[in-house]
PDB file of N, CA and C in Angstrom:
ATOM      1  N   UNK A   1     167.148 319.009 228.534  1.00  0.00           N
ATOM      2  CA  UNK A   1     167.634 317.922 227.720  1.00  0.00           C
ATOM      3  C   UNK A   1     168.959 318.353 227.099  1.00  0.00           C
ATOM      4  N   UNK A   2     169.983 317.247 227.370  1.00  0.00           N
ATOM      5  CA  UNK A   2     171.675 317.415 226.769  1.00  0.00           C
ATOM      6  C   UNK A   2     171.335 317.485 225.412  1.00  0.00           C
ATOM      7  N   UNK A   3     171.732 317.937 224.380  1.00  0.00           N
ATOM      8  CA  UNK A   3     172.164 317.394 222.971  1.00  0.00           C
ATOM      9  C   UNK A   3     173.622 318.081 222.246  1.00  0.00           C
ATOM     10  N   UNK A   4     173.845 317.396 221.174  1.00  0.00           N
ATOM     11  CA  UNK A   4     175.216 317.642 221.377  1.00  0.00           C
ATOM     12  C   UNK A   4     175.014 318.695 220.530  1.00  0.00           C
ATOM     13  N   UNK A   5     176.415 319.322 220.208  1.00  0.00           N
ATOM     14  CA  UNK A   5     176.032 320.548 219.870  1.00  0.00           C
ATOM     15  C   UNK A   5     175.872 321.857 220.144  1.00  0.00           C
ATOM     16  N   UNK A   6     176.296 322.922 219.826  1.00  0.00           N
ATOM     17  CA  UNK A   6     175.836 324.548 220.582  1.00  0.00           C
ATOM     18  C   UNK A   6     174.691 324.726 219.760  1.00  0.00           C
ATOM     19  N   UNK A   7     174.089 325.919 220.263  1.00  0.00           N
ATOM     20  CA  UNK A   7     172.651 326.574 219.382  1.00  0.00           C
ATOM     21  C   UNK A   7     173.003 326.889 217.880  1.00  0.00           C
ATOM     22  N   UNK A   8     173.766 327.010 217.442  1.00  0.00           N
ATOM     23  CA  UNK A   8     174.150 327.635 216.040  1.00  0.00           C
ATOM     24  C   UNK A   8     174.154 326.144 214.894  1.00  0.00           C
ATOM     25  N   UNK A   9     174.434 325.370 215.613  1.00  0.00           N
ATOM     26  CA  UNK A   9     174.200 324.034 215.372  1.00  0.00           C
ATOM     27  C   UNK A   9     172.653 323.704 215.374  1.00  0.00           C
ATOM     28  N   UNK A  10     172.058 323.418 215.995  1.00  0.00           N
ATOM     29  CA  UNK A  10     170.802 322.973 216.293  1.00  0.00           C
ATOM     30  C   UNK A  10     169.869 324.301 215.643  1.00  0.00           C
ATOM     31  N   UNK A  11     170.064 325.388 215.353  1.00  0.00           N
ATOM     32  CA  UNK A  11     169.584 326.260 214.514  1.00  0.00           C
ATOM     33  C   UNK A  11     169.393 325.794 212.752  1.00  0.00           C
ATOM     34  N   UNK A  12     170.918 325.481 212.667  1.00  0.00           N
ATOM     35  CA  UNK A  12     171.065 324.951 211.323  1.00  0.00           C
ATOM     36  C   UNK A  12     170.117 323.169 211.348  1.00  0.00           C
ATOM     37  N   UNK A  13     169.881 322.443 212.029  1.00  0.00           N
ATOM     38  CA  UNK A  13     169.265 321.327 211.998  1.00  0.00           C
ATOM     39  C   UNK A  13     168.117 321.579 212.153  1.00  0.00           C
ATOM     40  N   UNK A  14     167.527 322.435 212.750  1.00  0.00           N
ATOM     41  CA  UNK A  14     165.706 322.887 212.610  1.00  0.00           C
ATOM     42  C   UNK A  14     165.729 323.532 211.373  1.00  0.00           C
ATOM     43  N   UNK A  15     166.334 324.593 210.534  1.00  0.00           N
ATOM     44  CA  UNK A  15     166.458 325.249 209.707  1.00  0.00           C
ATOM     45  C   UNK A  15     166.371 323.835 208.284  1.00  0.00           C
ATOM     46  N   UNK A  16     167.319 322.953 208.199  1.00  0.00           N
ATOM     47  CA  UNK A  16     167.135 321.914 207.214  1.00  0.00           C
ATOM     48  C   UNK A  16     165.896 321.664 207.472  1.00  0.00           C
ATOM     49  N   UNK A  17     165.393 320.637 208.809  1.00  0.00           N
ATOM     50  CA  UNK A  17     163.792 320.357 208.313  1.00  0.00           C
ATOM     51  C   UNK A  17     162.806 321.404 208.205  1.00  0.00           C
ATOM     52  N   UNK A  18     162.672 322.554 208.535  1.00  0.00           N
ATOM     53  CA  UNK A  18     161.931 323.095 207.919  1.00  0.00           C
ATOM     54  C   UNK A  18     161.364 323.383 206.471  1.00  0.00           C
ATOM     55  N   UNK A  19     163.073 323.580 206.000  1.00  0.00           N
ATOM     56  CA  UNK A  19     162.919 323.891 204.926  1.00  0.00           C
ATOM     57  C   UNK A  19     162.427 322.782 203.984  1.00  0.00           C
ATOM     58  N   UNK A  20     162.524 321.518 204.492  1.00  0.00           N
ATOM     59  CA  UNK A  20     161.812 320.318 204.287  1.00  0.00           C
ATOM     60  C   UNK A  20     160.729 320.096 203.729  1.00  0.00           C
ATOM     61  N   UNK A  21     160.133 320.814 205.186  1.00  0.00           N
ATOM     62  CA  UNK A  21     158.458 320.884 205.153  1.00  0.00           C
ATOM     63  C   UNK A  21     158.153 322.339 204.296  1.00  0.00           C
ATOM     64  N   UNK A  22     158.819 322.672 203.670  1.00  0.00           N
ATOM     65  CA  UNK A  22     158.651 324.298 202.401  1.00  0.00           C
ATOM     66  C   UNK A  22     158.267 325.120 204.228  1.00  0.00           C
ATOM     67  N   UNK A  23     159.593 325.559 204.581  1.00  0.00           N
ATOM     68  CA  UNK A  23     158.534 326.382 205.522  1.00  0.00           C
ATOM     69  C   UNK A  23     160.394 326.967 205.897  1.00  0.00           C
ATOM     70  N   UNK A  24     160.044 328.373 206.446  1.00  0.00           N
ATOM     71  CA  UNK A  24     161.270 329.017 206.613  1.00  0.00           C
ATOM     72  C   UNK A  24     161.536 329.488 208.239  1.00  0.00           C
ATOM     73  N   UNK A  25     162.902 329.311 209.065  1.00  0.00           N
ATOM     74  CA  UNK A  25     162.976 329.064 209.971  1.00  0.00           C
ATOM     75  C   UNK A  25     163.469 330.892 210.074  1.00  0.00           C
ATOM     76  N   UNK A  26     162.545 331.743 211.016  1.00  0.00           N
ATOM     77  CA  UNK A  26     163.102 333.410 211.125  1.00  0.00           C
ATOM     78  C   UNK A  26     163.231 333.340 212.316  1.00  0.00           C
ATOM     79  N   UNK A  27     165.173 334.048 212.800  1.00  0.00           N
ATOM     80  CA  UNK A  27     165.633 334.298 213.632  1.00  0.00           C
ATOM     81  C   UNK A  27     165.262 335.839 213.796  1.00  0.00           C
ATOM     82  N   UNK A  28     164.669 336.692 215.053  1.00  0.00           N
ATOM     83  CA  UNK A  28     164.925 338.040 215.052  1.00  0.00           C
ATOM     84  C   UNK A  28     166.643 338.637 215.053  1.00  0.00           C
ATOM     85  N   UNK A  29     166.353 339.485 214.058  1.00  0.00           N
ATOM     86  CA  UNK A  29     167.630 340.217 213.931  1.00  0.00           C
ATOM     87  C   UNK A  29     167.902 341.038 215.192  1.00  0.00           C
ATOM     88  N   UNK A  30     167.296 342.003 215.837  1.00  0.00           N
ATOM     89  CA  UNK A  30     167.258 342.759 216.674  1.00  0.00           C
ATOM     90  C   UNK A  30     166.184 342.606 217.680  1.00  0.00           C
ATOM     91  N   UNK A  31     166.523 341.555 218.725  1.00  0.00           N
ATOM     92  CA  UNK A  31     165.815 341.305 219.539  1.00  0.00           C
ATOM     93  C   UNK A  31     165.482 342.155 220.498  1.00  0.00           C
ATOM     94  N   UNK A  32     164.787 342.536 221.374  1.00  0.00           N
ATOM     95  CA  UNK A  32     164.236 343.077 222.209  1.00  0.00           C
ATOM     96  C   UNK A  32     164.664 342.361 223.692  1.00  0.00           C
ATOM     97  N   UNK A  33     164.621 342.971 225.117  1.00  0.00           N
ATOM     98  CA  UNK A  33     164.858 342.300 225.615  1.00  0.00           C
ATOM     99  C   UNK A  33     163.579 341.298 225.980  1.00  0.00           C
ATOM    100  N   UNK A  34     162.125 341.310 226.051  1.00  0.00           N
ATOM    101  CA  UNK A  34     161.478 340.081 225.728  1.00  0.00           C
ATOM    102  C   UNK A  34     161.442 339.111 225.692  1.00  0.00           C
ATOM    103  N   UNK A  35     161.767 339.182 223.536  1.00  0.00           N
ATOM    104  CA  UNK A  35     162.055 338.304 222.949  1.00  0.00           C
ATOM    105  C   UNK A  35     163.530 337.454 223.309  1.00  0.00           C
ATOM    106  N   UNK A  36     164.914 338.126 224.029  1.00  0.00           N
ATOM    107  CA  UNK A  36     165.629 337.697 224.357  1.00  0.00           C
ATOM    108  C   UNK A  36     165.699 336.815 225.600  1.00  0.00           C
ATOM    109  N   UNK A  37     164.717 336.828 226.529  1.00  0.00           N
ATOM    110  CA  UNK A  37     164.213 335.718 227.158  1.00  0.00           C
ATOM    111  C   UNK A  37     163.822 335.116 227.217  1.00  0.00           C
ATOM    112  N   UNK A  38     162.714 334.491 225.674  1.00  0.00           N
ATOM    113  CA  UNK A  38     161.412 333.613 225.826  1.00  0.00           C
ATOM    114  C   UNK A  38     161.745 333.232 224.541  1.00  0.00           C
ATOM    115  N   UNK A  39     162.618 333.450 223.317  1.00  0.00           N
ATOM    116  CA  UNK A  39     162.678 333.414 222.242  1.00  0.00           C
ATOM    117  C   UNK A  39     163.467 333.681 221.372  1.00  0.00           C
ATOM    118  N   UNK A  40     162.733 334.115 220.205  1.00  0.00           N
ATOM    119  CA  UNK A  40     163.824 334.790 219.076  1.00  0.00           C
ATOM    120  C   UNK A  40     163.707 333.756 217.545  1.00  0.00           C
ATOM    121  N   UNK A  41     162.542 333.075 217.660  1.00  0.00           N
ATOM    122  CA  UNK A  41     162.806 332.333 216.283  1.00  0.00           C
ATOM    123  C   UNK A  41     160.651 332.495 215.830  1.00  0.00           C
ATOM    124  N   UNK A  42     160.583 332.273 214.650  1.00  0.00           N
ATOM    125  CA  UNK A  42     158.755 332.173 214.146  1.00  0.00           C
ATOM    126  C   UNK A  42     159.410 331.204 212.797  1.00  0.00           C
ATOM    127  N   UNK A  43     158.201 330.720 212.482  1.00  0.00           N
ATOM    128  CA  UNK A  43     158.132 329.513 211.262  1.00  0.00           C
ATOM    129  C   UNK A  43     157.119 330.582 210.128  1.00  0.00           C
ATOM    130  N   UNK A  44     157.218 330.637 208.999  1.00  0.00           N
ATOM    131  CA  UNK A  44     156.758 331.422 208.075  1.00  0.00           C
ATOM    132  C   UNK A  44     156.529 330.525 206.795  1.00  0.00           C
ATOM    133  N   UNK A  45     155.342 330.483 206.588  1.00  0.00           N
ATOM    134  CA  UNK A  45     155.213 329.902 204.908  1.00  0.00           C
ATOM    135  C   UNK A  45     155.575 330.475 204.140  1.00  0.00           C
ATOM    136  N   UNK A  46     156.545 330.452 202.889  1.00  0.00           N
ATOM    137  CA  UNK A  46     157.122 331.390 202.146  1.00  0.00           C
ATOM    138  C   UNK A  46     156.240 331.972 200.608  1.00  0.00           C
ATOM    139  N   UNK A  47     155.105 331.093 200.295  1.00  0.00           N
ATOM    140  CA  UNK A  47     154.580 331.351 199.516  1.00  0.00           C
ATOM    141  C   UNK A  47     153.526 332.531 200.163  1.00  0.00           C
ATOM    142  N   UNK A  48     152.791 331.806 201.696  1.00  0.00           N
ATOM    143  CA  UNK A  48     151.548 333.196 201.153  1.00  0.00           C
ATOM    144  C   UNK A  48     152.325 334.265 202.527  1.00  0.00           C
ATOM    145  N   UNK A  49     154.028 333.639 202.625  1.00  0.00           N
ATOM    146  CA  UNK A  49     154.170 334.781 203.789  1.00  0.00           C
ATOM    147  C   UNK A  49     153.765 335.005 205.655  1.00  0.00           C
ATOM    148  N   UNK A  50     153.060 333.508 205.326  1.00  0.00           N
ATOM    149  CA  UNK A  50     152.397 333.989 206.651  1.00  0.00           C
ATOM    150  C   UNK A  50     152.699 333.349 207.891  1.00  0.00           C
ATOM    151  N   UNK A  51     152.476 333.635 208.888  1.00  0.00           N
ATOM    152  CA  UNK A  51     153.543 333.674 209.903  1.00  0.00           C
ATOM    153  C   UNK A  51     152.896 332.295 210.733  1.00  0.00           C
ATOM    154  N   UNK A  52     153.185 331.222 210.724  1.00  0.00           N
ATOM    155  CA  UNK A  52     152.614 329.514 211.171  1.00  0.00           C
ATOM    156  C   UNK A  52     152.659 329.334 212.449  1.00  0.00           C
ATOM    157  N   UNK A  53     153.726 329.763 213.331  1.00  0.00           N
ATOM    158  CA  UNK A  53     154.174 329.368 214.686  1.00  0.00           C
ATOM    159  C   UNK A  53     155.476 330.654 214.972  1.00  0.00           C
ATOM    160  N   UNK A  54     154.951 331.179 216.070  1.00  0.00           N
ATOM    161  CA  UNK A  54     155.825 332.047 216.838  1.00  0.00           C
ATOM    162  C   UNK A  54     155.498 333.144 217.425  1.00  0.00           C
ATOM    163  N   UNK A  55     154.446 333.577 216.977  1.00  0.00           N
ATOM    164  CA  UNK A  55     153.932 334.634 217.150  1.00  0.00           C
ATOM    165  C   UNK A  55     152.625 334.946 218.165  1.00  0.00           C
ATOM    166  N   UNK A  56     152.186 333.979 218.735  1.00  0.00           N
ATOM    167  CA  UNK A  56     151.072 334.258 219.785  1.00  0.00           C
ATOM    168  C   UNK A  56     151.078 335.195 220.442  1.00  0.00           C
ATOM    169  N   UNK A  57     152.278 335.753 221.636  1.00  0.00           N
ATOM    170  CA  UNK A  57     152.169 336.881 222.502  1.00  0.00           C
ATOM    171  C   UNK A  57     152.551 337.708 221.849  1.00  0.00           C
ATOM    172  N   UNK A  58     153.746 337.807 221.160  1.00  0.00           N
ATOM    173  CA  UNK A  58     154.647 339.105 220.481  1.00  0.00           C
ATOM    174  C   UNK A  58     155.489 338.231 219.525  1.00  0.00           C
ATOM    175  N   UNK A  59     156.030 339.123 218.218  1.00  0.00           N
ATOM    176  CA  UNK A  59     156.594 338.730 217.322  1.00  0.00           C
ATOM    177  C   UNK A  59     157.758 337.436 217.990  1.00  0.00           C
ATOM    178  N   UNK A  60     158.419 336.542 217.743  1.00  0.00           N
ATOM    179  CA  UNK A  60     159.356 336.145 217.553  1.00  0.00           C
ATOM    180  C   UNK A  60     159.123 335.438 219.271  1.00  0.00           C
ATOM    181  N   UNK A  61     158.479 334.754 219.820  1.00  0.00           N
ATOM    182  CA  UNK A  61     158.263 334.354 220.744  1.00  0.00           C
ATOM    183  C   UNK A  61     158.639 332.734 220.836  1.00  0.00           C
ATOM    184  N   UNK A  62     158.730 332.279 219.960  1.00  0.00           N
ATOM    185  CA  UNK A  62     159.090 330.783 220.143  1.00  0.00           C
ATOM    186  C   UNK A  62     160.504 330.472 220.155  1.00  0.00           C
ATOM    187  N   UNK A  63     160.447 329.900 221.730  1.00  0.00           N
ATOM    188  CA  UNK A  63     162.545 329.048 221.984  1.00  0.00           C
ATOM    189  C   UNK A  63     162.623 328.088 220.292  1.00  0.00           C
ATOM    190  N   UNK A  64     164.111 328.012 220.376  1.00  0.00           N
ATOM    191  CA  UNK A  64     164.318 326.613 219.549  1.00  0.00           C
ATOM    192  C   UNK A  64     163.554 325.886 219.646  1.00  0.00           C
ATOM    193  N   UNK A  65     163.526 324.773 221.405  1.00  0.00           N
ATOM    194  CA  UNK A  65     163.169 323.703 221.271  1.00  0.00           C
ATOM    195  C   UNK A  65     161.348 323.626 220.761  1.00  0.00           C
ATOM    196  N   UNK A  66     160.763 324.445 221.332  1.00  0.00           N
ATOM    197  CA  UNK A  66     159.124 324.812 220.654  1.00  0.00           C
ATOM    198  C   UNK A  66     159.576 324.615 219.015  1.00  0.00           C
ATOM    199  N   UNK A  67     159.945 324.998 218.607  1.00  0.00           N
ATOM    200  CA  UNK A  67     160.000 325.228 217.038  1.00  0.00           C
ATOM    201  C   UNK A  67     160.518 323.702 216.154  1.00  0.00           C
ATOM    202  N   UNK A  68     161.575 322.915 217.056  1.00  0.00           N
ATOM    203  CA  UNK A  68     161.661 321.790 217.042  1.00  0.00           C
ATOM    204  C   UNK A  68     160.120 321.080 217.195  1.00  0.00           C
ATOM    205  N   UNK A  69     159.730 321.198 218.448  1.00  0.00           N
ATOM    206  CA  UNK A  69     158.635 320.096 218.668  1.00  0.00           C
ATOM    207  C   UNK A  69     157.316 320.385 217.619  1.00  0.00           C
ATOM    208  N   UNK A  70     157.546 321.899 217.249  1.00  0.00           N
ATOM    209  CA  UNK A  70     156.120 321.876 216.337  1.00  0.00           C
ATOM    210  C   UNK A  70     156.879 321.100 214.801  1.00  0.00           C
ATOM    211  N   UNK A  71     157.575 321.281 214.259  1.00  0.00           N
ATOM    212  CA  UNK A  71     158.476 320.838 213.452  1.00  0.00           C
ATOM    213  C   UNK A  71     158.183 319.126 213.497  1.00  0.00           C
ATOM    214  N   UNK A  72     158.784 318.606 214.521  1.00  0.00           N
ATOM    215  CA  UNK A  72     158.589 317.249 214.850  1.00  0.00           C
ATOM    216  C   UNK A  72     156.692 316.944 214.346  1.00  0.00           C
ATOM    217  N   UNK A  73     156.056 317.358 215.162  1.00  0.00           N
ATOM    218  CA  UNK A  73     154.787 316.624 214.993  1.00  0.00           C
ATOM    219  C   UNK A  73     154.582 317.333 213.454  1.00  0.00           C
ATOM    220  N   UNK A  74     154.891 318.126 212.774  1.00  0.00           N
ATOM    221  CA  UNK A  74     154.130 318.398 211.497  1.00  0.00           C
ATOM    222  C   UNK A  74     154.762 317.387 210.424  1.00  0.00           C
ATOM    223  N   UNK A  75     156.294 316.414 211.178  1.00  0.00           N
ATOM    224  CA  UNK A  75     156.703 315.735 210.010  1.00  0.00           C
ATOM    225  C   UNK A  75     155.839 314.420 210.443  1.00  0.00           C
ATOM    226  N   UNK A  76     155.025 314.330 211.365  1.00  0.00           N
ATOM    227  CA  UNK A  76     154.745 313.248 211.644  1.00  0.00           C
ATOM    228  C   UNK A  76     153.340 313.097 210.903  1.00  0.00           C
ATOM    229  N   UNK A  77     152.964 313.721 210.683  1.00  0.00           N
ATOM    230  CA  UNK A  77     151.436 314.522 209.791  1.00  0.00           C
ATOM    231  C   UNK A  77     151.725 314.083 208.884  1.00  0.00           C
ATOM    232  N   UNK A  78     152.942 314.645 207.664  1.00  0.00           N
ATOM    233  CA  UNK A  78     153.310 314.825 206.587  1.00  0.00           C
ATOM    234  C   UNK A  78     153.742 313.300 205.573  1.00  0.00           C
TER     235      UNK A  78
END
């Protein structure tokens, strides 16, 4: 899917709604090569810390657009 925009962009637009939904958008600092193929972002509740979406196989496993779509359906909840 086109959208306009580079990633640094669309980082900062998942990053606003998150922070929306009280929830914090973590980029790995020092990716692995891994995580540099499959990923590089997790969703974290900031109060109890704990890690919501990203983390199933290995730390920091969720692309943008995953983090978008979980994002999407939790505003649709909300």
């Amino acid at each position: 899917m086109s959208r306009p925009g580079g990633e640094r962009s669309i980082e900062r637009r998942v990053r606003r709604v998150a922070t929306r939904l009280g929830l914090h958008l973590m980029i790995a600092d020092k990716p692995d090569a891994q995580v540099r193929a499959h990923g590089g972002y997790m969703l974290r509740e900031p109060i109890t810390m704990r890690i919501i979406f990203g983390n199933k196989d290995y730390p920091y496993c969720a692309d943008i657009e995953e983090i978008e779509a979980f994002l999407e359906a939790r505003q649709e909840t909300a």
